[in-house]
Protein backbone atom coordinates (compact mmCIF):
# COMPACT_ATOMS: atom_id res chain seq x y z
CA UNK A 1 -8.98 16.53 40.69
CA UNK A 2 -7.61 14.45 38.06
CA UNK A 3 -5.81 10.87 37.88
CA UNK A 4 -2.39 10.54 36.42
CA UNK A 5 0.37 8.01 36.45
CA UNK A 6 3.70 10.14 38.51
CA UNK A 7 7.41 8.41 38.51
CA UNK A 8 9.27 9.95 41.77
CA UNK A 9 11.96 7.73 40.93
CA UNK A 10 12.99 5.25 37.93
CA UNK A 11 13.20 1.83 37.70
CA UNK A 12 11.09 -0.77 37.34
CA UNK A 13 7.44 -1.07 36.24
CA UNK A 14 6.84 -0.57 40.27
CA UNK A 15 7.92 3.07 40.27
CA UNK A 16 4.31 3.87 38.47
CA UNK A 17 2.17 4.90 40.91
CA UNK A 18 -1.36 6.58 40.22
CA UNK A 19 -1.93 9.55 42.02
CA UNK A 20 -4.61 12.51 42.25
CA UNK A 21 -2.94 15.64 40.38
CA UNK A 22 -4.79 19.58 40.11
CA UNK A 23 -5.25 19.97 36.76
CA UNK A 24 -6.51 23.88 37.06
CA UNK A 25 -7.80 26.33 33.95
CA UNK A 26 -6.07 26.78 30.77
CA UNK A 27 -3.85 29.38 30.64
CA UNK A 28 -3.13 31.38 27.96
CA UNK A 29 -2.43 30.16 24.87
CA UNK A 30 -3.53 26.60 26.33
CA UNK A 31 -6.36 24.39 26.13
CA UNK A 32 -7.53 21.22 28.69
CA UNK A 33 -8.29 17.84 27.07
CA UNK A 34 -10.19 14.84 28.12
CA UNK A 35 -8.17 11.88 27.36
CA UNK A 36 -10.90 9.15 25.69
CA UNK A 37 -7.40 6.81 25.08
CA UNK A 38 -3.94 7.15 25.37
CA UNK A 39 -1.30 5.51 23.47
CA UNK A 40 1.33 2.99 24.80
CA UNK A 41 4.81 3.21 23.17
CA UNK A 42 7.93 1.83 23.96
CA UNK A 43 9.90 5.00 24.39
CA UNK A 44 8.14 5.14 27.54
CA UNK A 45 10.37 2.43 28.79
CA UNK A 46 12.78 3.99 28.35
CA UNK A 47 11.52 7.27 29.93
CA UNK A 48 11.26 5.51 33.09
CA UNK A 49 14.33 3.42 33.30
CA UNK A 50 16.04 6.73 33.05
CA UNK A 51 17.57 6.04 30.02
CA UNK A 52 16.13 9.05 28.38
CA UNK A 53 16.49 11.44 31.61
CA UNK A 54 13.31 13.95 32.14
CA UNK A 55 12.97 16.16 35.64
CA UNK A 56 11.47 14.07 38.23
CA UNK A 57 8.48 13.80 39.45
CA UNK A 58 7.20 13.76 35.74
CA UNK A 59 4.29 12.19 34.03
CA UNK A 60 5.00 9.81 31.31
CA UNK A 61 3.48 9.13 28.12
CA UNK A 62 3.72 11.04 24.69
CA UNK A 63 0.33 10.56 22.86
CA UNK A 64 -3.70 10.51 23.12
CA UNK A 65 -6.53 11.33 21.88
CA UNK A 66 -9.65 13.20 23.19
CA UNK A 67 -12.19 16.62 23.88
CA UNK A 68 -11.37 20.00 24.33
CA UNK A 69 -13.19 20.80 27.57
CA UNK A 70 -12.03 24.25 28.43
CA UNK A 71 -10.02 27.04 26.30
CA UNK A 72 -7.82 29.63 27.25
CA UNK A 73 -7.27 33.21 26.56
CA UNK A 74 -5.77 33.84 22.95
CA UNK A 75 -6.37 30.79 21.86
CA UNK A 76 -7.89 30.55 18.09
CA UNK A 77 -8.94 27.89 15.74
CA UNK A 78 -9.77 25.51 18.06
CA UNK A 79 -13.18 25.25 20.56
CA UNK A 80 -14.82 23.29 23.54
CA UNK A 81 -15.75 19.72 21.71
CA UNK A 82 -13.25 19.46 19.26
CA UNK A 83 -11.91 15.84 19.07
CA UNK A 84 -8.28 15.66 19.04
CA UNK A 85 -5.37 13.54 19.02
CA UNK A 86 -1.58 14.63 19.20
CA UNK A 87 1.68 12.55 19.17
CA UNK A 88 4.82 14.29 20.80
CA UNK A 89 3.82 15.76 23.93
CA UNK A 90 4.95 14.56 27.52
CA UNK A 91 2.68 13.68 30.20
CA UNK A 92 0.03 11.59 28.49
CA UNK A 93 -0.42 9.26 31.12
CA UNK A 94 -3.22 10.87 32.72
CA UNK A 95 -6.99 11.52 32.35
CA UNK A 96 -7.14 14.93 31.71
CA UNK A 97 -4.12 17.60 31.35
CA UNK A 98 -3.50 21.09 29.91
CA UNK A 99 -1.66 21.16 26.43
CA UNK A 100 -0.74 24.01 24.09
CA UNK A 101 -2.80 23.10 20.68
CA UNK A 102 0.01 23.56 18.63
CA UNK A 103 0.71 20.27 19.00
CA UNK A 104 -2.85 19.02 18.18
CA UNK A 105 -4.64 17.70 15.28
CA UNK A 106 -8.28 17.66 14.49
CA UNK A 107 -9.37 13.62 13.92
CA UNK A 108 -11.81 13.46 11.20
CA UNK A 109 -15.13 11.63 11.55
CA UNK A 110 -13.40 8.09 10.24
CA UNK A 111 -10.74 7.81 12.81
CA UNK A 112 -12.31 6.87 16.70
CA UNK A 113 -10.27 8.29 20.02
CA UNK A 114 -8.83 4.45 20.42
CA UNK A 115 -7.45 4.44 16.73
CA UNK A 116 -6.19 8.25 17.18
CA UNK A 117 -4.52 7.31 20.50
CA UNK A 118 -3.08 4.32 18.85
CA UNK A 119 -2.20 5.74 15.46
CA UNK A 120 -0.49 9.06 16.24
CA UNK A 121 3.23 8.78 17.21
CA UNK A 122 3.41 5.19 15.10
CA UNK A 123 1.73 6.26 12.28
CA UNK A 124 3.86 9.92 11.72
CA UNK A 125 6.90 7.41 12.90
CA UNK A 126 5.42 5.46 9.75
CA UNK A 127 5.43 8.35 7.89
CA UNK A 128 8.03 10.03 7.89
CA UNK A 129 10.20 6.80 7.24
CA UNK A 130 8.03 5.52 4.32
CA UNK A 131 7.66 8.97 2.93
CA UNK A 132 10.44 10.94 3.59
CA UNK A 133 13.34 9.65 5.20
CA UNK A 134 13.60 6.77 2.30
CA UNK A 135 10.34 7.60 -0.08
CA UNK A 136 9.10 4.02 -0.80
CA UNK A 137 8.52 3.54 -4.42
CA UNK A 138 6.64 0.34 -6.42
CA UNK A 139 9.04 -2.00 -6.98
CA UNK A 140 11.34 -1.51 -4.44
CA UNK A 141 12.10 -4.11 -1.30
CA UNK A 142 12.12 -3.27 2.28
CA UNK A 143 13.28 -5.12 5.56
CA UNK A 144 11.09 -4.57 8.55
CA UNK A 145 12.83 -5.24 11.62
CA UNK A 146 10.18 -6.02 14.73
CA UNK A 147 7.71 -6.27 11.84
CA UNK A 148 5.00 -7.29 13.80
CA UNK A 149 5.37 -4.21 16.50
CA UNK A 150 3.28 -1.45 16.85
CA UNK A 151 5.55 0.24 14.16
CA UNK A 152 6.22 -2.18 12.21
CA UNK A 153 2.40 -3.34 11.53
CA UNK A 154 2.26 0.13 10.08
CA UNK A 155 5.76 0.05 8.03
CA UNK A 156 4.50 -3.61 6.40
CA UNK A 157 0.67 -2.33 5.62
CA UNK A 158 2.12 0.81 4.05
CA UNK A 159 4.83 -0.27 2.32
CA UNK A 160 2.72 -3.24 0.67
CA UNK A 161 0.13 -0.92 -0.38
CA UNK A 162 3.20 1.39 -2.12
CA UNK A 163 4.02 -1.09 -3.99
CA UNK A 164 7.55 -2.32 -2.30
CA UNK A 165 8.12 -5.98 -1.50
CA UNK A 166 8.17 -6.21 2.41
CA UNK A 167 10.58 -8.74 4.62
CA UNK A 168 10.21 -8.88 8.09
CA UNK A 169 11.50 -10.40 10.95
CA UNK A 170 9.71 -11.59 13.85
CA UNK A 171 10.75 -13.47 17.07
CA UNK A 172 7.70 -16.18 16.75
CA UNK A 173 5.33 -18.01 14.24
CA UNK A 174 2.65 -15.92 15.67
CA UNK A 175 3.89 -12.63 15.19
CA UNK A 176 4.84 -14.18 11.85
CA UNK A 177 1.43 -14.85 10.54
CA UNK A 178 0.57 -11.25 11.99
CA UNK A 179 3.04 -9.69 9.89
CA UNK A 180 2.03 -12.00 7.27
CA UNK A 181 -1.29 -10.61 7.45
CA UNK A 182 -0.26 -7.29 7.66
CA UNK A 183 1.29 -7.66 4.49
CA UNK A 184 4.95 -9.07 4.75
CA UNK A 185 5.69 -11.18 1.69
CA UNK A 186 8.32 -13.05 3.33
CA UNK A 187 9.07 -13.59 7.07
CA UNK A 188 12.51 -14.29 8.51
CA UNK A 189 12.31 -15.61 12.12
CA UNK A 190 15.67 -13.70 13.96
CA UNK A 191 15.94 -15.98 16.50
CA UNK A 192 16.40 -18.94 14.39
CA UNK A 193 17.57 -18.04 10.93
CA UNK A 194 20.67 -15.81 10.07
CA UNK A 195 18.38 -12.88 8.96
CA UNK A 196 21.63 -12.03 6.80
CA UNK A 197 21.77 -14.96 5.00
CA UNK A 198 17.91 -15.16 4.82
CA UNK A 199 17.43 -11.35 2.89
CA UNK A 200 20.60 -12.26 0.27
CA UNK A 201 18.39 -15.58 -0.65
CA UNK A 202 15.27 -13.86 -0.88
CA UNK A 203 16.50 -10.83 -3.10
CA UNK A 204 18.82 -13.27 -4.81
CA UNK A 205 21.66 -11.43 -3.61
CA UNK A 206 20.17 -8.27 -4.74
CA UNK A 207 19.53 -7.12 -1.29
CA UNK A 208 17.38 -4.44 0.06
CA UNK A 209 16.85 -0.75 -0.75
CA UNK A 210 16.31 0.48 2.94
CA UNK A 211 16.02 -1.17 6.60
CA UNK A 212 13.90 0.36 9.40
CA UNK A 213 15.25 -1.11 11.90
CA UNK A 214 13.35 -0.23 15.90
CA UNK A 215 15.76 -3.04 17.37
CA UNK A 216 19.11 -1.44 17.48
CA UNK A 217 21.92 -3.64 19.42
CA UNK A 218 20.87 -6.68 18.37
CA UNK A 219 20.85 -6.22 14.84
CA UNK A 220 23.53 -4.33 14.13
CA UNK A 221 25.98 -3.84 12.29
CA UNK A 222 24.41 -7.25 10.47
CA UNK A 223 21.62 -4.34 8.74
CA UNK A 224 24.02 -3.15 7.20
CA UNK A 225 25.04 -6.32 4.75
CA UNK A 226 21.03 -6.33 3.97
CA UNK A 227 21.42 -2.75 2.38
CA UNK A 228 22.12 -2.54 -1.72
CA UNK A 229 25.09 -0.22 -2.77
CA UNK A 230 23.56 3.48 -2.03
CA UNK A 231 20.75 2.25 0.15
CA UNK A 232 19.41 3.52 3.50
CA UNK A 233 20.02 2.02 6.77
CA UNK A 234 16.98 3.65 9.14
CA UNK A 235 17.74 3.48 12.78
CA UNK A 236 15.02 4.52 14.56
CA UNK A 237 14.43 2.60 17.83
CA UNK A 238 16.72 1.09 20.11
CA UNK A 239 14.27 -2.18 21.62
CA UNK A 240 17.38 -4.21 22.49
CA UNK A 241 19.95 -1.19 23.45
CA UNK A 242 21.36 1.41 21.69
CA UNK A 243 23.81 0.93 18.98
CA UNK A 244 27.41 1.66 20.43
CA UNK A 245 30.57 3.29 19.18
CA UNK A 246 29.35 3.88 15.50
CA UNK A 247 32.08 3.47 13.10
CA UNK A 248 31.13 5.48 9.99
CA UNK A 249 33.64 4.22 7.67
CA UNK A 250 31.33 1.06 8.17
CA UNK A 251 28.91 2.77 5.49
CA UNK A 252 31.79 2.83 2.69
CA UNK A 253 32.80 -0.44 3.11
CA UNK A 254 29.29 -2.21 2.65
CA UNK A 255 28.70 -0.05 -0.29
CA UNK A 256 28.62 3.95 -0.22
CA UNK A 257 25.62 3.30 2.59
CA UNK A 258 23.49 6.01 3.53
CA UNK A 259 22.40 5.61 7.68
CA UNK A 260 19.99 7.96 9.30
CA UNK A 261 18.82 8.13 13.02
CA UNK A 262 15.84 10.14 12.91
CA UNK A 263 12.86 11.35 15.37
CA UNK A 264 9.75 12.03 15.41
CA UNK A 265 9.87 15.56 17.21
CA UNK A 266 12.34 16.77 14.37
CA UNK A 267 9.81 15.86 11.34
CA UNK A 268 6.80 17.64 13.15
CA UNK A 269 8.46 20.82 14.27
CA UNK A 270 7.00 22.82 11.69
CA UNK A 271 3.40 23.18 12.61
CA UNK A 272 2.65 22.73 8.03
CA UNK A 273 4.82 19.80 8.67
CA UNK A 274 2.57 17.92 11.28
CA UNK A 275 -0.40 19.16 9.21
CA UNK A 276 1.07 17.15 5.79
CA UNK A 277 1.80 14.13 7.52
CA UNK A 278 -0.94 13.99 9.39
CA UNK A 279 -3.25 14.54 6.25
CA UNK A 280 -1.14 11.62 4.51
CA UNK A 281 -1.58 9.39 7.18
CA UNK A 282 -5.68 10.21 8.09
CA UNK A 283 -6.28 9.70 4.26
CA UNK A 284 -4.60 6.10 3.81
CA UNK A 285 -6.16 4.78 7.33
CA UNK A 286 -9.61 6.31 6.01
CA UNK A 287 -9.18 4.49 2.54
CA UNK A 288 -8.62 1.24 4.51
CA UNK A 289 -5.25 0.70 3.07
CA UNK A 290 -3.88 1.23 6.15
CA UNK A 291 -5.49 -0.50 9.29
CA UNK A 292 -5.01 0.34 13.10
CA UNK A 293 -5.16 -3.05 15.00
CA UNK A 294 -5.58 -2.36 18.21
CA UNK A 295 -4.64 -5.72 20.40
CA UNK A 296 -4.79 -4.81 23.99
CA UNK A 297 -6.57 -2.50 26.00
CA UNK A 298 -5.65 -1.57 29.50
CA UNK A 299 -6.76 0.55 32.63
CA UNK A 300 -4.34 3.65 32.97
CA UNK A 301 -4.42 2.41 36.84
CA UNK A 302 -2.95 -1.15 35.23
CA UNK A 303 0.21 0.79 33.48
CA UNK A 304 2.51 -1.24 35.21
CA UNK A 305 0.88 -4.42 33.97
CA UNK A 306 1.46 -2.51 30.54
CA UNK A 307 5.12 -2.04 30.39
CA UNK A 308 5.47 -5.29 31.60
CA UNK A 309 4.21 -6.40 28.41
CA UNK A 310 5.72 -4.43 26.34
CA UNK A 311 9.26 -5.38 27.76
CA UNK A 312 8.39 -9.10 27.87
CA UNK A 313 7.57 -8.05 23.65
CA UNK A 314 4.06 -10.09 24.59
CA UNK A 315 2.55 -7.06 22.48
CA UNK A 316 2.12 -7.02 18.97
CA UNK A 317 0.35 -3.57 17.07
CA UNK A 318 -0.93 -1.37 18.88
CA UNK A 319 -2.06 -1.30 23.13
CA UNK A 320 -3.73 1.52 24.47
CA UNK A 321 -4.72 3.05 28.14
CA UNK A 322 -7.77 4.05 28.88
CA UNK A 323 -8.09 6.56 31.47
């Protein structure tokens, strides 16, 4: 027998409830994995308000990191030991699970379970938006919304060490220095400065060359006056609520905008796809340009205590479960 975390119903943080699941042998074609860590994400929120629906009872949670302890039939490549992490499979909330490896990556020696756990769905997130949904170039300037989120962290580190000039907002001088830290050259605090007004002094009316914005109600359609003529407008988490009624023609009348609401699971379909980006992101976290702060740590049988967090935004980086 195996713990996991089981949502009968949604709702609250209550409706968590740790329970004693079978896990059984591999099947074909799958392997079982020891979670060491699991990762905490705010999609998961959302997963068990019911505001993304999945089949109930289900197991939430979409990343970890861990050992192969068993291996099915036709399975190749991959053998009893091998440390793993993955980022876009349901169910992680649990300490041990079967999983087909498609969806796996090999960590190399540098990265530990906690910073695999905490590093997978953020840092591809990170990726793909740095790298391929806008591809971050010296010299350009980027607002980070939530820039001192698990995300965000990421976004700032990244983009710094590409050679962009970062702004991000945060909702306290805390998370300010953090962002700060995390390489932010100018902070704009969103719940007392018009973050509008704020960008156009900064970039002296210039403006910005791409937004990643995780908030979504809250700061929109205002994202859209921080974008320059032909820029990109990155919509990839909805923290506050989802952005409503989308008028498009929006996008022509702040300047020919380009807007983009992209996800994870479409990026790492391809199995060479999750292979590149997962290279690109092992290689900058091994060269230290990239760091994985890892700020909180709790029990998976404390998950409620978890998402309470994270919806109170008490979090900042990464937090992690361990099972």
């Amino acid at each position: 027998m195996s713990k996991a975390i089981r949502i009968h119903q949604t709702g609250g943080p209550e409706v968590l409830k740790l329970e004693d699941v079978e896990v059984g042998a591999p099947g074909p074609g799958q392997v079982r994995l020891r979670h060491r860590a699991i990762g905490l994400n705010f999609v998961e929120v959302y997963f068990r308000k019911g505001m993304y629906p999945a089949p109930l009872p289900f197991t939430p949670g979409n990343e970890g990191a861990g050992d192969i302890v068993a291996v099915g039939k036709g399975v190749k490549g991959w053998k009893v030991g091998d440390r793993v992490g993955y980022a876009s499979a349901p169910g992680s909330y649990c300490q041990e699970r079967l999983i087909t490896p498609d969806v796996l990556v090999k960590l190399p020696k540098a990265i530990s379970y906690e910073m695999g756990a905490a590093m997978m769905l953020k840092g591809l997130t990170a990726q793909y938006l740095l790298r391929q949904v806008y591809k971050v170039k010296k010299g350009d300037t980027i607002l980070v919304h939530a820039a001192a989120g698990g995300v965000g962290l990421l976004l700032c580190q990244w983009g710094k060490a590409l050679g962009a000039t970062v702004i991000g907002t945060v909702g306290s001088e805390e998370k300010g220095k953090i962002a700060k830290k995390a390489g932010a050259k100018h902070i704009v605090y969103y719940n007392r400065e018009n973050f509008v007004e704020r960008v156009n002094e900064i970039t002296k009316g210039k403006k910005c060359d791409v937004v990643y914005d995780g908030i979504g109600k809250a700061t929109f359609p205002a994202s859209l006056d921080c974008i320059r003529p032909l820029g990109m407008f990155a919509s990839y988490g909805s923290a506050s609520g989802p952005i409503e009624a989308f008028n498009i023609n929006l996008l022509s009348a702040k300047g020919s905008l380009f807007a983009t609401r992209p996800t994870l699971f479409s990026y790492i379909a391809k199995r060479e796809m999750l292979d590149a980006m997962a290279r690109d992101l092992f290689k900058v976290v091994s060269s230290g340009a990239v760091k994985i702060p890892i700020h909180r740590r709790f029990k998976l049988a404390d998950v409620a205590e978890a998402h309470r967090a994270l919806e109170g935004r008490e979090t900042t980086g990464a937090s992690i479960l361990i099972p």
